[in-house]
Protein backbone atom coordinates (compact mmCIF):
# COMPACT_ATOMS: atom_id res chain seq x y z
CA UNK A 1 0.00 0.00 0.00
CA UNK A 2 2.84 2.60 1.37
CA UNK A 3 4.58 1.32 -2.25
CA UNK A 4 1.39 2.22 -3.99
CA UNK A 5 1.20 5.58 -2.86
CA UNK A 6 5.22 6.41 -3.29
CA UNK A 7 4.75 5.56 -6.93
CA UNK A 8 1.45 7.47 -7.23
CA UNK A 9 3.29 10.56 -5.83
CA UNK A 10 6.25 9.79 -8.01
CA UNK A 11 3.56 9.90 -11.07
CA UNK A 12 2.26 13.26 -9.63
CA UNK A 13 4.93 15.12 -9.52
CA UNK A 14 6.98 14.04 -12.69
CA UNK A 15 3.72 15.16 -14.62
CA UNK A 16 3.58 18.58 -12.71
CA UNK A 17 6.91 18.69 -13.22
CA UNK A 18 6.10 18.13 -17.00
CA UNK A 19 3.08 20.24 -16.68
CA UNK A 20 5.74 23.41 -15.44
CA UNK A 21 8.06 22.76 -17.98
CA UNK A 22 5.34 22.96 -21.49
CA UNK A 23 3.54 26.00 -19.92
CA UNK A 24 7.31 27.49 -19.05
CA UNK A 25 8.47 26.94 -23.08
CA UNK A 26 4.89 28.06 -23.57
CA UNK A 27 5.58 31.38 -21.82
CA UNK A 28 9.10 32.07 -23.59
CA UNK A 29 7.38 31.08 -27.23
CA UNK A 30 4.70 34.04 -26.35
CA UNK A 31 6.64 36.32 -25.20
CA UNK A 32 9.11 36.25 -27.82
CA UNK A 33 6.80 36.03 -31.15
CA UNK A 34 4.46 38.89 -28.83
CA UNK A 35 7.80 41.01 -28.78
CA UNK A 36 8.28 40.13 -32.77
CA UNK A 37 4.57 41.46 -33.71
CA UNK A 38 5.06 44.03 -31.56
CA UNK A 39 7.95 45.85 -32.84
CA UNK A 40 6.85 44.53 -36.56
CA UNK A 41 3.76 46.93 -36.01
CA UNK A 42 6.01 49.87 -34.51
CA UNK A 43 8.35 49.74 -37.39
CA UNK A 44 5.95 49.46 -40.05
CA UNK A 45 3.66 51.91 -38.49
CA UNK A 46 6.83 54.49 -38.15
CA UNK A 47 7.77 54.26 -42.21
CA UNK A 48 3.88 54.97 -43.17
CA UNK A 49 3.92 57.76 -40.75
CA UNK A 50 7.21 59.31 -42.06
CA UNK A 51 5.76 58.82 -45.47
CA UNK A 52 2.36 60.73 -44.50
CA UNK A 53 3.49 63.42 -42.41
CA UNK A 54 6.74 64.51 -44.23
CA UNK A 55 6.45 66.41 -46.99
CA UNK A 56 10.10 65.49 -48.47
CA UNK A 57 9.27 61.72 -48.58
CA UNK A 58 5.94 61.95 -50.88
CA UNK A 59 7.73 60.83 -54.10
CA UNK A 60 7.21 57.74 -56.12
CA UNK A 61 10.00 55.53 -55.27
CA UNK A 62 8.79 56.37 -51.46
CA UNK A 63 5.21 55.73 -52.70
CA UNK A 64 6.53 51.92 -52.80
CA UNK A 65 8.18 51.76 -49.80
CA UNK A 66 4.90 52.84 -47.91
CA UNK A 67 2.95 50.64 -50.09
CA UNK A 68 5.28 47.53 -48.79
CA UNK A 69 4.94 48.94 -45.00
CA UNK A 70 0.99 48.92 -45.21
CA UNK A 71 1.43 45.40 -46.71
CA UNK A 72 4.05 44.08 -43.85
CA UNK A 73 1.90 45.77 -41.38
CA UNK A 74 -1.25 43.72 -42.65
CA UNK A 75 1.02 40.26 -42.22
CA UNK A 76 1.83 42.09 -38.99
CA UNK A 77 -1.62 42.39 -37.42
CA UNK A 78 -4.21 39.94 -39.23
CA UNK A 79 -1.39 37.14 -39.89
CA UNK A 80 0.94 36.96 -37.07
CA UNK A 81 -1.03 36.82 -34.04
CA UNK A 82 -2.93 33.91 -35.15
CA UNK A 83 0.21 31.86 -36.68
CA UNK A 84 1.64 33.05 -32.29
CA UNK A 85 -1.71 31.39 -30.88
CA UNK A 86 -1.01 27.87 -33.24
CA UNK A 87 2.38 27.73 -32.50
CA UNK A 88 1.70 28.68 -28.39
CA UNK A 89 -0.52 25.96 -28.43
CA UNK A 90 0.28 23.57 -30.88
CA UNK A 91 -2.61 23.00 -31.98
CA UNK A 92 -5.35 24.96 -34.19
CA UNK A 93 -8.55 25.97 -32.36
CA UNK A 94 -10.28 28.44 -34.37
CA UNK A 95 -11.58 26.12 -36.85
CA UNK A 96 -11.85 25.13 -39.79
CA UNK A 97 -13.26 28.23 -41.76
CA UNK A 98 -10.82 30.63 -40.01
CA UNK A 99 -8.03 28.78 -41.05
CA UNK A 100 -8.90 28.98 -44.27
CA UNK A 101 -9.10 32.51 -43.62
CA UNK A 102 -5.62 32.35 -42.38
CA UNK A 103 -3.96 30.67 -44.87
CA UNK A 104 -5.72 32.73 -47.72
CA UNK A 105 -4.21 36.23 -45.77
CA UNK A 106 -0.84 34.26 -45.03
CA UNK A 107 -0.49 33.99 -48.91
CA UNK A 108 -1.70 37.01 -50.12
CA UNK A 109 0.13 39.11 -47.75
CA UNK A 110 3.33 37.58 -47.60
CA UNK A 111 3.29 37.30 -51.71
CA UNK A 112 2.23 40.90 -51.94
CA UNK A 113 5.74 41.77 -49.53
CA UNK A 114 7.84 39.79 -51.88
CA UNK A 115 6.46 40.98 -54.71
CA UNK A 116 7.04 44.80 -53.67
CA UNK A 117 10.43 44.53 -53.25
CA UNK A 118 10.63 43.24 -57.05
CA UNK A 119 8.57 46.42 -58.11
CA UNK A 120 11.11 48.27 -55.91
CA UNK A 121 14.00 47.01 -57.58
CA UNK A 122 12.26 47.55 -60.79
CA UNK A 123 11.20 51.19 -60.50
CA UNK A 124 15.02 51.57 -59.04
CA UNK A 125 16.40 49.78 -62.35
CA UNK A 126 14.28 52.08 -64.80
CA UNK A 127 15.68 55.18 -62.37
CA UNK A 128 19.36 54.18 -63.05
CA UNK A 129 19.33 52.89 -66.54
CA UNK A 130 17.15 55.04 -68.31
CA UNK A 131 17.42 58.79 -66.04
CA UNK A 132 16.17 61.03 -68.70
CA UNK A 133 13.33 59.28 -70.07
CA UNK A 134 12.10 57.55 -66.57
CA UNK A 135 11.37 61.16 -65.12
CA UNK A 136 8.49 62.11 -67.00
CA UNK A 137 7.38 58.20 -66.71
CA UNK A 138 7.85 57.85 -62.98
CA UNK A 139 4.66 58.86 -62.02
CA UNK A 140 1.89 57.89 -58.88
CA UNK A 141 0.16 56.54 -61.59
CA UNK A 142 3.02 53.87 -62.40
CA UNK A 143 3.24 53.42 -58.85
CA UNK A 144 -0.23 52.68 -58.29
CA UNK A 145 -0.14 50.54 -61.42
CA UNK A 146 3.18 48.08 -59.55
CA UNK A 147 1.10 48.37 -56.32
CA UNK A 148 -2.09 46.92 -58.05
CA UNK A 149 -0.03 43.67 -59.99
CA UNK A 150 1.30 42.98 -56.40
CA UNK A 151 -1.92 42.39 -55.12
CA UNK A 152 -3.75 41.31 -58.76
CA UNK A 153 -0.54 38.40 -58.31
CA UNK A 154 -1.30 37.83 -54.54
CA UNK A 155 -4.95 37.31 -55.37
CA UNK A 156 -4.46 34.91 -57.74
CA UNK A 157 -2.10 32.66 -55.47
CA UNK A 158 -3.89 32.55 -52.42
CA UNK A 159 -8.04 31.97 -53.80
CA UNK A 160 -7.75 29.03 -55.58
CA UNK A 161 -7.00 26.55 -52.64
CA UNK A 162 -10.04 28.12 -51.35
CA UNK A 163 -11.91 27.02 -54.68
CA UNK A 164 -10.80 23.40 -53.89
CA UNK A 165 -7.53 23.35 -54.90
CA UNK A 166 -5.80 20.99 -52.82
CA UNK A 167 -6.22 17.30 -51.43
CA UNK A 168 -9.08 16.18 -49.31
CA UNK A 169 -6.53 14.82 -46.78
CA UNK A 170 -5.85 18.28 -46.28
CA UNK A 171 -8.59 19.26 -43.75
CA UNK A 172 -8.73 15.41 -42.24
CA UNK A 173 -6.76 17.02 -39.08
CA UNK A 174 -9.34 19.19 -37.15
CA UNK A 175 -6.36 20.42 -35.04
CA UNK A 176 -4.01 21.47 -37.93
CA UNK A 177 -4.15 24.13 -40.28
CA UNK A 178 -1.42 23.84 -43.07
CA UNK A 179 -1.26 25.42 -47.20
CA UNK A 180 -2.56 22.75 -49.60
CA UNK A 181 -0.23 19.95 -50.46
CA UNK A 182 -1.40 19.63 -53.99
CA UNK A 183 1.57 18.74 -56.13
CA UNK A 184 0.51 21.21 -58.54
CA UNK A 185 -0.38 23.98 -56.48
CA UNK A 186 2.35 23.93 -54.77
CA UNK A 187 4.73 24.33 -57.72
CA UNK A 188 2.20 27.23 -58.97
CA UNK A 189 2.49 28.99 -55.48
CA UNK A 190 5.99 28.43 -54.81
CA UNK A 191 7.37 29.72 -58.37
CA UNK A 192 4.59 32.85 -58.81
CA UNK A 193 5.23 34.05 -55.07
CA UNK A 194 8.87 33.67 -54.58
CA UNK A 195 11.15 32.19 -57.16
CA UNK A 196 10.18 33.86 -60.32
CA UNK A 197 10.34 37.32 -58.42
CA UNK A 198 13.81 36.14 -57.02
CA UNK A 199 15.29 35.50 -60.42
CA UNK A 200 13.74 38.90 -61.12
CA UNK A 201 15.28 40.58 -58.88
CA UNK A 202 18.96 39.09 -59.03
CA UNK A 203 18.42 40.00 -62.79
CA UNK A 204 17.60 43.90 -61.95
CA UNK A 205 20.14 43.78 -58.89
CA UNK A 206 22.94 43.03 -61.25
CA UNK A 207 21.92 45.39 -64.11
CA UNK A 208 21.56 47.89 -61.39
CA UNK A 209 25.14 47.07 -59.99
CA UNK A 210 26.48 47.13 -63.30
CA UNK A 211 25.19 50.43 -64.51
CA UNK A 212 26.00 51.78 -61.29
CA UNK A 213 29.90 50.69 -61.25
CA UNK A 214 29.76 52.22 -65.00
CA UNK A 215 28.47 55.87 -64.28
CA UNK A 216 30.91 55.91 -61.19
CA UNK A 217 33.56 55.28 -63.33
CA UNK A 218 32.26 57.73 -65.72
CA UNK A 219 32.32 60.28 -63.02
CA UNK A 220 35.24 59.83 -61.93
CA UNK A 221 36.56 60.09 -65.28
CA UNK A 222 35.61 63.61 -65.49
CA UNK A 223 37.43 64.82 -62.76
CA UNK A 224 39.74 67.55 -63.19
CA UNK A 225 43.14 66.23 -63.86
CA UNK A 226 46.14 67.51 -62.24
CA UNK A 227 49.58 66.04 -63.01
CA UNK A 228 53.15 66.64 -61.97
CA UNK A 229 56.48 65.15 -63.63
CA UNK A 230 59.40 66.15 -61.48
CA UNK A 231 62.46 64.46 -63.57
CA UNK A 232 65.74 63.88 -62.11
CA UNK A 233 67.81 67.40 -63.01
CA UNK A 234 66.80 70.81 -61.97
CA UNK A 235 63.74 71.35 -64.46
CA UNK A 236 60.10 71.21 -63.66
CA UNK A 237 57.39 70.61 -66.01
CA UNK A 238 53.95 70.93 -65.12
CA UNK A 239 50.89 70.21 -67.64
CA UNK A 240 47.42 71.25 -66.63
CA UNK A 241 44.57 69.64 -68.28
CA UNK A 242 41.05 71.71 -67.65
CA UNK A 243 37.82 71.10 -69.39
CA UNK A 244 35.67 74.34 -69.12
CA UNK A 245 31.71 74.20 -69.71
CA UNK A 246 32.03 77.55 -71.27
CA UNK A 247 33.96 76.65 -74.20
CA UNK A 248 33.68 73.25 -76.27
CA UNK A 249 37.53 72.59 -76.67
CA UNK A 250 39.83 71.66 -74.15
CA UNK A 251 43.00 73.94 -73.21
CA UNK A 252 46.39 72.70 -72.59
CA UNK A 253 48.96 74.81 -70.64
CA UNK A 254 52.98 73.74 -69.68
CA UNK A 255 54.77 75.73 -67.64
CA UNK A 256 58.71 75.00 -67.16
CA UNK A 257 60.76 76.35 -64.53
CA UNK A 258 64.95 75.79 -65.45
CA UNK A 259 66.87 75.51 -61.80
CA UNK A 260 64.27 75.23 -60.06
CA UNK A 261 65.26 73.66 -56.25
CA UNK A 262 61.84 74.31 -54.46
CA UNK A 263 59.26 71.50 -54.79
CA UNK A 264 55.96 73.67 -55.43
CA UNK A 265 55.01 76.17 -58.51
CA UNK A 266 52.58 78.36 -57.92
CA UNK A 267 50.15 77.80 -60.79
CA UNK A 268 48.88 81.34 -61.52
CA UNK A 269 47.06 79.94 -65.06
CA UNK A 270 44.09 79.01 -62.97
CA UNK A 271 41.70 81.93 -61.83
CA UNK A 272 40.33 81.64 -58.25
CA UNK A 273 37.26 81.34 -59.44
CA UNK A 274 37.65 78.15 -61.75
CA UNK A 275 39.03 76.67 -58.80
CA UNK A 276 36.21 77.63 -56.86
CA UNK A 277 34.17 76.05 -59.56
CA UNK A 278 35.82 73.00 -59.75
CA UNK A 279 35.86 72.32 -56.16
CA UNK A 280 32.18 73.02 -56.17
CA UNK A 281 31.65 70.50 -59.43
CA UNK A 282 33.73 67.98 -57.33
CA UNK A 283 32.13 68.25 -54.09
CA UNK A 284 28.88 67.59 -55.83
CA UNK A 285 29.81 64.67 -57.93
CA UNK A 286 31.07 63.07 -54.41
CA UNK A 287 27.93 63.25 -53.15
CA UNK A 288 26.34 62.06 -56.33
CA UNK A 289 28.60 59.19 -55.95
CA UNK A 290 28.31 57.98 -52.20
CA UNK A 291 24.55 58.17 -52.64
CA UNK A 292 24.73 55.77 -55.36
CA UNK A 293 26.60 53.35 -53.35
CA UNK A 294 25.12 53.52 -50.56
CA UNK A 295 21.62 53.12 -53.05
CA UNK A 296 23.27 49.89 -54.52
CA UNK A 297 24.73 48.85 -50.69
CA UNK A 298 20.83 48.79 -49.25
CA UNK A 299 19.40 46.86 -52.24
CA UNK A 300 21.90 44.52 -52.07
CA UNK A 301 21.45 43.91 -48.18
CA UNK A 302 17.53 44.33 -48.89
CA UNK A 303 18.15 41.19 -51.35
CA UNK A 304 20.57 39.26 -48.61
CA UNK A 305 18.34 39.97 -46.59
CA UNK A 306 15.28 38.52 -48.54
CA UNK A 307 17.11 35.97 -49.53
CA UNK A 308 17.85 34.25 -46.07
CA UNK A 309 14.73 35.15 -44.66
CA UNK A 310 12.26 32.90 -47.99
CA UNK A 311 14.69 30.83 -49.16
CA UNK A 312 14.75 27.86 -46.49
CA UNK A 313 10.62 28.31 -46.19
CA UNK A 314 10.09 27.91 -49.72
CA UNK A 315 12.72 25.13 -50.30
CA UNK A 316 10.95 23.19 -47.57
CA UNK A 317 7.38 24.22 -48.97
CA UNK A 318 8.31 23.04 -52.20
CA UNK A 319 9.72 20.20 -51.60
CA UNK A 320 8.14 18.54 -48.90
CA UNK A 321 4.52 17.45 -51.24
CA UNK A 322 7.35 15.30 -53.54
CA UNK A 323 8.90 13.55 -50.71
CA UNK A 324 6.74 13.94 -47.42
CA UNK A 325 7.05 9.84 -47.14
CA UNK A 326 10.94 9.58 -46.78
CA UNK A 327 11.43 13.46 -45.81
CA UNK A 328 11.50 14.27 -42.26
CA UNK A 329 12.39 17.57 -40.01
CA UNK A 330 12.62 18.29 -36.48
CA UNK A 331 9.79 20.18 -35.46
CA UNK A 332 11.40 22.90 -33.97
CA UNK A 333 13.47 23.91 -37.53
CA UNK A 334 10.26 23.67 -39.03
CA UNK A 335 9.15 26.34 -36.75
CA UNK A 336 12.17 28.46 -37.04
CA UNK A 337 12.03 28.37 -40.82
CA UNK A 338 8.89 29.49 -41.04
CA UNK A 339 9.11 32.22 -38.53
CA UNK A 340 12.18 33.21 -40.58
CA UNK A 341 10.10 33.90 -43.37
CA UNK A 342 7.91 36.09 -41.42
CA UNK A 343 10.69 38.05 -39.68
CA UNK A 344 10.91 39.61 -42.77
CA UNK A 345 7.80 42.09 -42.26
CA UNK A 346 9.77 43.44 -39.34
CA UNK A 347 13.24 43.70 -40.93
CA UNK A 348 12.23 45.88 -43.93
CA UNK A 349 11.47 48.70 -41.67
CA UNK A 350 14.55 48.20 -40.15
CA UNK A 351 16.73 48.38 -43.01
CA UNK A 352 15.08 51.31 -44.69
CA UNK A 353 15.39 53.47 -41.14
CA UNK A 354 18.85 51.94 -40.92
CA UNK A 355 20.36 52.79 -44.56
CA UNK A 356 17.88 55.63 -45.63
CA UNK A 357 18.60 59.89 -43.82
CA UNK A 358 15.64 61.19 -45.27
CA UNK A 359 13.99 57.79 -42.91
CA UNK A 360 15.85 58.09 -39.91
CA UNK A 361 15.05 62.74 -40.09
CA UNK A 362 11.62 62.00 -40.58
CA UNK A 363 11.44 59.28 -37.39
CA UNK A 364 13.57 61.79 -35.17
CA UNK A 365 11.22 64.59 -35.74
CA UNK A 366 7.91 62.39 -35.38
CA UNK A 367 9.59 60.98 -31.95
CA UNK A 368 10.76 64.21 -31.06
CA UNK A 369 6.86 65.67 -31.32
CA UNK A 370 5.70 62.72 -29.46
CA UNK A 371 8.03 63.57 -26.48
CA UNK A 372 7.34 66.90 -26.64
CA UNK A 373 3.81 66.81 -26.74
CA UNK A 374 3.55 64.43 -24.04
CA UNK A 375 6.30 65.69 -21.38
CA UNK A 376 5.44 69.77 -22.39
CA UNK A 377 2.68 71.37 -20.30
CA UNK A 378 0.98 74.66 -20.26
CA UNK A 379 0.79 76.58 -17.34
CA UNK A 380 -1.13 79.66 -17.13
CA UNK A 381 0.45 82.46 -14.45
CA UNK A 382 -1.88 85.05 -13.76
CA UNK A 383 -0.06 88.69 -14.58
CA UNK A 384 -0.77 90.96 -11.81
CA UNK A 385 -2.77 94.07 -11.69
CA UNK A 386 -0.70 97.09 -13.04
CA UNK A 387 -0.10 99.53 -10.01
CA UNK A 388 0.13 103.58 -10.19
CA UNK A 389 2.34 105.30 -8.03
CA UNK A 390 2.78 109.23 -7.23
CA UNK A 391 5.40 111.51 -6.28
């Protein structure tokens, strides 16, 4: 009997003990994916309000960035907190018509994202390539026009499962909620929402590097060239090469100096003011040229970063239908994979606030009139009566 009870105790507390440790891992899982949607909804909500309330912002290429943080804040709000609640509890609970609700926003969201940074990359292509022409085309019209294929594309990927679709095993777990596994669906879905775009874009990412390395060179061609032979006896000769706007032809100059010991010539051929000029030409085709790096630098992380956030979901997604008999995967790198994928709603924001002044002036001065507003009050001192004296 006293053996009975020791192993009933035993039982007790090794399943409390159990019991503490799932709703402990429970606990962590929350609060880290709550902390994820939360700052995915700060960040997102931060770009569209730079974009709204600053005037400087309101251009087209901007007009895409906003459109992208609208569509990572939608993944953020209506597609996040009920992927959190499935993988808190491991299991679905809302059934079966809300998760078809849920995977239809999971797609068309997270397609719409992807497919906004292609348009991105596209309207930034057409900017570099084709400068003179693209102006008068770059309009909110052509923005609104990339917007509305993002979504016309997203549409069309996430309804048809919806239509039927997808295999009838696919709804024989009431306490799962997965994509359909159709063979065919998911080679449609996989190729239209991520790997045709990717090819895209590493297409239009190396035009765009190309035809950036090419004007920088250009650029830097033009520069004003200075050079200085000092030979070995007592001679100098100096030749000064200037291209002037003014005149069409280019002027050559040599000045020689016999016995000369010092080791500068003044070089009184050059008014002040053409070196003013020059110096003015050069300081703007430096910045011309560090903004186009640093233009190619966040693409290229924006790609990196797209890259290793998809990639691993949708090789798993598309492979796993083919070979789900003999293909097997730890369910917690299942998990991470796909939370990967939807990291990337909150690093977008990050990147563009990161990489982007215009961003990170427009964010100061919003956060600056939030702390202002809220730690400034107004007090009213009453101004006493004016008193007359007499002498």
């Amino acid at each position: 009997m006293e053996r009975m009870d020791v192993n009933k105790s035993l039982n007790i507390s090794e399943g409390l003990g159990d019991l503490l440790s799932s709703h402990g891992s429970q606990l962590v899982t929350a609060l880290l994916l709550g902390a994820l949607i939360l700052f995915a909804v700060l960040g997102n909500t931060c770009v569209i309000a730079a974009i709204a309330l600053e005037r400087s912002l309101q251009n087209v290429a901007n007009y895409l960035i906003g459109s992208l943080a609208v569509t990572d804040l939608m993944v953020s709000v209506l597609v996040l907190p009920m992927a959190a609640l499935y993988q808190v509890l491991d299991k679905w609970t809302l059934g079966q018509e809300i998760c078809d609700l849920f995977i239809a926003l999971d797609v068309l969201c997270c397609t719409s994202s992807i497919l906004h940074l292609c348009a991105i990359a596209l309207d930034r292509y057409w900017t570099i390539t084709d400068p003179i022409d693209y102006v008068n085309k770059r309009t909110p019209r052509r923005a609104a026009a990339l917007i509305s294929l993002t979504w016309i594309v997203g549409f069309s990927i996430s309804i048809p499962p919806m239509l039927g679709w997808r295999k009838p095993e696919d709804r024989s777990d009431p306490d799962a909620c997965s994509i359909s596994q159709d063979p065919a669906y998911t080679v449609y879905s996989t190729f239209g929402a991520f790997y045709l775009p990717l090819v895209i874009m590493l297409v239009l990412y190396g035009r765009i590097f190309r035809a950036a390395r090419f004007r920088i060179r250009k650029n830097v061609g033009k520069r004003r060239r200075v050079s200085a032979r000092i030979p070995d006896r007592n001679e100098i000769s100096v030749t000064i090469s200037t291209s002037r706007t003014a005149k069409p032809k280019t002027e050559f100059m040599e000045l020689r100096a016999e016995k000369c010991k010092g080791h500068f010539l003044p070089l009184s051929g050059v008014s002040p003011s053409e070196r003013k000029n020059g110096s003015s030409m050069e300081t703007k085709r430096k910045a011309v040229l560090a903004r186009e790096r640093r233009a190619v630098k966040t693409l290229g992380i924006i790609m990196g970063t797209f890259i290793l956030c998809w990639l691993p979901f949708f090789t798993v997604a598309l492979m796993l239908p083919f070979c789900k008999t003999w293909c097997s995967m730890p369910d917690w790198l299942a998990d991470v994979i796909n939370w990967l994928g939807y990291s990337n709603s909150l690093l977008n924001p990050i990147i563009y606030a990161y990489f982007n002044k215009d961003f990170q002036n427009a964010f100061k001065k919003i956060l600056k009139s939030l702390t202002s507003s809220g730690c400034t009050a107004t007090v009213n001192i009453p101004t006493p009566p004016a008193r007359h004296y007499s002498v």
